[in-house]
C-alpha atoms as a PDB file:
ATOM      1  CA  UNK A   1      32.253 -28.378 -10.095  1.00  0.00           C
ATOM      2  CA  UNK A   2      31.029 -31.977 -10.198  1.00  0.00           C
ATOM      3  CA  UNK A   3      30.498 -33.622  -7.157  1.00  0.00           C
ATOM      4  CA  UNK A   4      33.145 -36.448  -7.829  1.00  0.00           C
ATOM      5  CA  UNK A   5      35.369 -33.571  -7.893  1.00  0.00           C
ATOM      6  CA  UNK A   6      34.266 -32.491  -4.126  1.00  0.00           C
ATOM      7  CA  UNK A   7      36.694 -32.810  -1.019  1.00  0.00           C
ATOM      8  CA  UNK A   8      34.058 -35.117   1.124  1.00  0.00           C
ATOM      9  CA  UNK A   9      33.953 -35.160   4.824  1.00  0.00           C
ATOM     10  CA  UNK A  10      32.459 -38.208   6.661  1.00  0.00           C
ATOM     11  CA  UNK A  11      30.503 -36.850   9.554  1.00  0.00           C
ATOM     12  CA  UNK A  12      30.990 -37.931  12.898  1.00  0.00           C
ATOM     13  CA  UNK A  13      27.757 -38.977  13.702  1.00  0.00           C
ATOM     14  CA  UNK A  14      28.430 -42.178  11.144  1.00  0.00           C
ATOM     15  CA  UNK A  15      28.989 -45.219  12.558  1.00  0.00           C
ATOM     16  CA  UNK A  16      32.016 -46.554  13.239  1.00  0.00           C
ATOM     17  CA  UNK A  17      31.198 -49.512  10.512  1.00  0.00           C
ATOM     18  CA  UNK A  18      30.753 -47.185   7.817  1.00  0.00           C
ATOM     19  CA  UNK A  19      27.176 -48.522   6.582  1.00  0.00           C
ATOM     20  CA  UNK A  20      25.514 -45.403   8.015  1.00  0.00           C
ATOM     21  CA  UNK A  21      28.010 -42.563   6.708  1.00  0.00           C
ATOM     22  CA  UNK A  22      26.395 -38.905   5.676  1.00  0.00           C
ATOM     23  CA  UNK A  23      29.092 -36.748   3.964  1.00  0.00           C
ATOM     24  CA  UNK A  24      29.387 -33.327   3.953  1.00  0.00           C
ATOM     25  CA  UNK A  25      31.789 -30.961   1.008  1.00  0.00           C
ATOM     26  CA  UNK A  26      31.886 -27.377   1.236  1.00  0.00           C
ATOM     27  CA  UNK A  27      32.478 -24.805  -1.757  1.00  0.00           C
ATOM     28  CA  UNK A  28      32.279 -21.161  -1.727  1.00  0.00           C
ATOM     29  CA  UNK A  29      28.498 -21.487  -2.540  1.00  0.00           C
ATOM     30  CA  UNK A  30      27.359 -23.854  -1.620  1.00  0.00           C
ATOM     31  CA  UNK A  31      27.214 -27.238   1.326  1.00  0.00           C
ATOM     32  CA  UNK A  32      26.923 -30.685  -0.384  1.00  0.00           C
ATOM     33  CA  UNK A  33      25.170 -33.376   1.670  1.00  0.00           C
ATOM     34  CA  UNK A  34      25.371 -36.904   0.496  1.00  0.00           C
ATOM     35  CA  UNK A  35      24.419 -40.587   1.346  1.00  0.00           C
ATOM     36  CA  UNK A  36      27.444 -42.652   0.652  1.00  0.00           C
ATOM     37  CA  UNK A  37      25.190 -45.471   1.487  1.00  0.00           C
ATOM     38  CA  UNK A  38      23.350 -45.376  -1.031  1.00  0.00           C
ATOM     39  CA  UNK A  39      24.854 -44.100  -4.487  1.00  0.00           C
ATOM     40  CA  UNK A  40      22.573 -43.943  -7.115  1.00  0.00           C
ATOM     41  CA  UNK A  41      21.118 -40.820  -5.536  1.00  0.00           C
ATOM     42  CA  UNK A  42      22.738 -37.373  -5.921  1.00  0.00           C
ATOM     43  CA  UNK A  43      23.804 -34.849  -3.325  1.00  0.00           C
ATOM     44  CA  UNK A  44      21.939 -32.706  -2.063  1.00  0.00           C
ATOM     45  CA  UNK A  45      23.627 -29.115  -2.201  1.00  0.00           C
ATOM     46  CA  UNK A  46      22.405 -26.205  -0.171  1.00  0.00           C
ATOM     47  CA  UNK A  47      23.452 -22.622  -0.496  1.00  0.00           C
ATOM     48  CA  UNK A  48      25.801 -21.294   2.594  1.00  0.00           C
ATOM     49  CA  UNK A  49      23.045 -18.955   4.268  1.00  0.00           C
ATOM     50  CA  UNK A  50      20.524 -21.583   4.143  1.00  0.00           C
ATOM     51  CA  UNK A  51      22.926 -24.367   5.661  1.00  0.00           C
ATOM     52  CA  UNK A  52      23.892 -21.863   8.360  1.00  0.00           C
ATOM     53  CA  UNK A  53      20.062 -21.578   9.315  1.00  0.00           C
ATOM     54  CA  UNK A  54      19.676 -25.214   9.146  1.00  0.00           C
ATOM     55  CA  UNK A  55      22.467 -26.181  11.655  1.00  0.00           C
ATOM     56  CA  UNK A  56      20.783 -22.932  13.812  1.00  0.00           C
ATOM     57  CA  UNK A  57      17.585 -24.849  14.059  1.00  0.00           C
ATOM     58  CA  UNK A  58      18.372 -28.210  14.867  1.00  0.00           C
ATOM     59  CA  UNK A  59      21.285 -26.880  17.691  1.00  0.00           C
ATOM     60  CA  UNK A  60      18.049 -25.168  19.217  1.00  0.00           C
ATOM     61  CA  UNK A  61      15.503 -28.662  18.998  1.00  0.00           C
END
């Protein structure tokens, strides 16, 4: 699936504005993370497991 195609999610930690806007699309494999600020990069996808570990961590700092 190309990312285009994704159902994107602006988090809720983005401003208000919209100039600092992360957003998230899930699949069944994996979590896509991308800066909608800045375009010309790509998403960054992450398999489930790995995601799950992630969010684990930083709910713990």
């Amino acid at each position: 699936m190309k990312t285009a195609e994704l159902d994107w999610f602006k988090s809720s930690y983005s401003s208000a504005q919209g100039d600092d806007c992360v957003e998230v699309a899930v699949t069944e494999q994996a979590i896509h993370v991308w800066d909608s600020k800045n375009v010309t990069r790509p998403s960054l996808a992450v398999g489930r497991d790995g995601w799950g570990r992630f969010v684990t961590f930083v709910a713990e700092v």
